[in-house]
C-alpha atoms as a PDB file:
ATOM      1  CA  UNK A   1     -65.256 -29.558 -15.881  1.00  0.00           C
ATOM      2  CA  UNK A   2     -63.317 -29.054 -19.170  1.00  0.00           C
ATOM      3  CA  UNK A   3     -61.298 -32.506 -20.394  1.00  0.00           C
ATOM      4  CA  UNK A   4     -58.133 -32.180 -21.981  1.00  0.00           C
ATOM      5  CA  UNK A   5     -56.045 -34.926 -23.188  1.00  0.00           C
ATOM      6  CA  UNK A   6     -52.751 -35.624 -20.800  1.00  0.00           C
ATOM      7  CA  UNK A   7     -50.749 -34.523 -23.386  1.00  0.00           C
ATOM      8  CA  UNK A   8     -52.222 -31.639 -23.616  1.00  0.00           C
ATOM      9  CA  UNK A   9     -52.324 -30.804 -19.581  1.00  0.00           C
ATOM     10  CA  UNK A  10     -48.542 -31.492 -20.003  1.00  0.00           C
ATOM     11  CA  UNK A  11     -47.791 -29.014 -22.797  1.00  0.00           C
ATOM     12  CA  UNK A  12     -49.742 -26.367 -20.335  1.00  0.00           C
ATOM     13  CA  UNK A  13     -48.214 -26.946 -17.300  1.00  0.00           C
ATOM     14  CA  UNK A  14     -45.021 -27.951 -18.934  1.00  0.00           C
ATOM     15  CA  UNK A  15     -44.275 -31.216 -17.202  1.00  0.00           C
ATOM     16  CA  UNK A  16     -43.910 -34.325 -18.889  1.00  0.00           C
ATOM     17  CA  UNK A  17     -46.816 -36.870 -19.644  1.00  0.00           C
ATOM     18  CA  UNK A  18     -45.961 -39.082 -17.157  1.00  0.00           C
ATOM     19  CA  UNK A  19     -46.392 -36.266 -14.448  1.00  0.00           C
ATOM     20  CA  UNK A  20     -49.743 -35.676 -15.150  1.00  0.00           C
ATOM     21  CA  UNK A  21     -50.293 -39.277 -14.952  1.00  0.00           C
ATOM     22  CA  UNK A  22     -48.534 -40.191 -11.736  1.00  0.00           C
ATOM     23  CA  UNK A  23     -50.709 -36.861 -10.214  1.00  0.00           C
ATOM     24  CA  UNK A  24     -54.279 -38.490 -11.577  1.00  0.00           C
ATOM     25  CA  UNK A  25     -52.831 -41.720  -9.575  1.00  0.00           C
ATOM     26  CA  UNK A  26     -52.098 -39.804  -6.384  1.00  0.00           C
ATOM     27  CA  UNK A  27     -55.474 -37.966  -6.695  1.00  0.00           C
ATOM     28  CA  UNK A  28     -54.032 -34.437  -7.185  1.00  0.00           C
ATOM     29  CA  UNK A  29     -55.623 -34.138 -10.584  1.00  0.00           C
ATOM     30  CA  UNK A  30     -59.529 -35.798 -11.489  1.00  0.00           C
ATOM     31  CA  UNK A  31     -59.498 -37.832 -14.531  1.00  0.00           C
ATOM     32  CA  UNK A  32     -61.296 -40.005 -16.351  1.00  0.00           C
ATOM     33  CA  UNK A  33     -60.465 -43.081 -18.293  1.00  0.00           C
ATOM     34  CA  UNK A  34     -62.190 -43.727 -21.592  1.00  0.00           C
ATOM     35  CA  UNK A  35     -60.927 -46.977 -22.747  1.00  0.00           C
ATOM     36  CA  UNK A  36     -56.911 -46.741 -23.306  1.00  0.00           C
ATOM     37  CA  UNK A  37     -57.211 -43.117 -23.294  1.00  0.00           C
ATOM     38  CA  UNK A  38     -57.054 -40.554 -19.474  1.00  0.00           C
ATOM     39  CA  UNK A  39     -58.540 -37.190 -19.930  1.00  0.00           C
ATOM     40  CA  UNK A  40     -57.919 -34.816 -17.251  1.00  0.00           C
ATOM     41  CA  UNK A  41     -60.087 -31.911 -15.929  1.00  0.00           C
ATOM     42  CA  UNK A  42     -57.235 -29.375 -16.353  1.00  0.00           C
ATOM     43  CA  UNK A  43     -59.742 -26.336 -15.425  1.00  0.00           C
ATOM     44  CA  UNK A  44     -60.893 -27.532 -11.880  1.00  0.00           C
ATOM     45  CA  UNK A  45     -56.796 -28.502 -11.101  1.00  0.00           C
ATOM     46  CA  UNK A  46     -55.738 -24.838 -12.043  1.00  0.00           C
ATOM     47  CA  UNK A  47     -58.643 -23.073 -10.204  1.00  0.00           C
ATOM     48  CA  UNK A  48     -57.773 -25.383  -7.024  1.00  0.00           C
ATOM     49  CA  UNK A  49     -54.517 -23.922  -7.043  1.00  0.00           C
ATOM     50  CA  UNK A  50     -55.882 -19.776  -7.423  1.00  0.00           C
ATOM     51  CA  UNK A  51     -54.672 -19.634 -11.409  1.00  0.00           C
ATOM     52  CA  UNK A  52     -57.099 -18.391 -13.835  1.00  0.00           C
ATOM     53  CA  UNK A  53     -58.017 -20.877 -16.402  1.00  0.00           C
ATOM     54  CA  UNK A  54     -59.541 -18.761 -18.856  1.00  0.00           C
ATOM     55  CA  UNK A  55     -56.661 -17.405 -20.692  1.00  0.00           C
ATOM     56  CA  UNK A  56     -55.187 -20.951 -21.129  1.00  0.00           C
ATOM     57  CA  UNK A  57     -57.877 -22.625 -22.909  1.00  0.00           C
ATOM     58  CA  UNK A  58     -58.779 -19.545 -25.039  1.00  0.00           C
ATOM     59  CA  UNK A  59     -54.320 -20.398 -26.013  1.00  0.00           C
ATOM     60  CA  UNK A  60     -55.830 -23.828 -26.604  1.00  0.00           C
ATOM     61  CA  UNK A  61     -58.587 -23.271 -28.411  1.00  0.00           C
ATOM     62  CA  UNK A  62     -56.610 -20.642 -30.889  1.00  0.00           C
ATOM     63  CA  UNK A  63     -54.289 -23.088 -31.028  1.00  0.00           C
ATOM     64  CA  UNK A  64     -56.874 -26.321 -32.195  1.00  0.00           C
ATOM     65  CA  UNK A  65     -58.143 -23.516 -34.607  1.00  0.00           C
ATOM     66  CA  UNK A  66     -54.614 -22.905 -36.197  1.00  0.00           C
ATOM     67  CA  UNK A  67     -53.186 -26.278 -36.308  1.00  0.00           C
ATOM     68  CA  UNK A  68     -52.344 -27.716 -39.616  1.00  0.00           C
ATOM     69  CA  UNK A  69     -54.740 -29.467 -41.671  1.00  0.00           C
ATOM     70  CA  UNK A  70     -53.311 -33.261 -41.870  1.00  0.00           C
ATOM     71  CA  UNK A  71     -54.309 -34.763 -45.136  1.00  0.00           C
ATOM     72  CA  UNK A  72     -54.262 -39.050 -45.069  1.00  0.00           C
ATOM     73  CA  UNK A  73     -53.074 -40.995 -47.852  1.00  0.00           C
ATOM     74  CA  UNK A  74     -53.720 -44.201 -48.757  1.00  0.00           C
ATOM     75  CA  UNK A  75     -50.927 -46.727 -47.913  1.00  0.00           C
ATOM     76  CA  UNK A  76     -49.756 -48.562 -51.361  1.00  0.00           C
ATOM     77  CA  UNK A  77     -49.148 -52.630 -51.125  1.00  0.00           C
END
């Protein structure tokens, strides 16, 4: 089981957020809720249907790895 965040199962399978929501609702897609937030077990959903989920996280881990650094600044009054 790998989580991923919905957002991120819709970039991959390039379907909009609320997709990947309505198919965790109609059981096509496990999930799990952690507070406000649904994380969705993107691996087991792509095996089920015969694609190989390797290559796809190894794109998502290189692309974690490369993302911008995003530095927070205070907020002034």
């Amino acid at each position: 089981m790998r989580l991923v965040s919905v957002s991120e199962a819709a970039h991959f399978l390039a379907v909009s957020r609320a997709t990947v929501r309505n198919w965790c609702l109609q059981g096509k897609i496990n999930f799990i809720q952690i507070g406000d937030f649904i994380h969705v077990d993107l691996w087991s959903f792509l095996e089920s249907r015969g694609i190989n989920p390797e290559p796809i996280f190894a794109s998502l881990e290189e692309r974690k790895k490369n993302a911008p650094k995003t530095r927070r600044t205070k907020k002034t009054a």
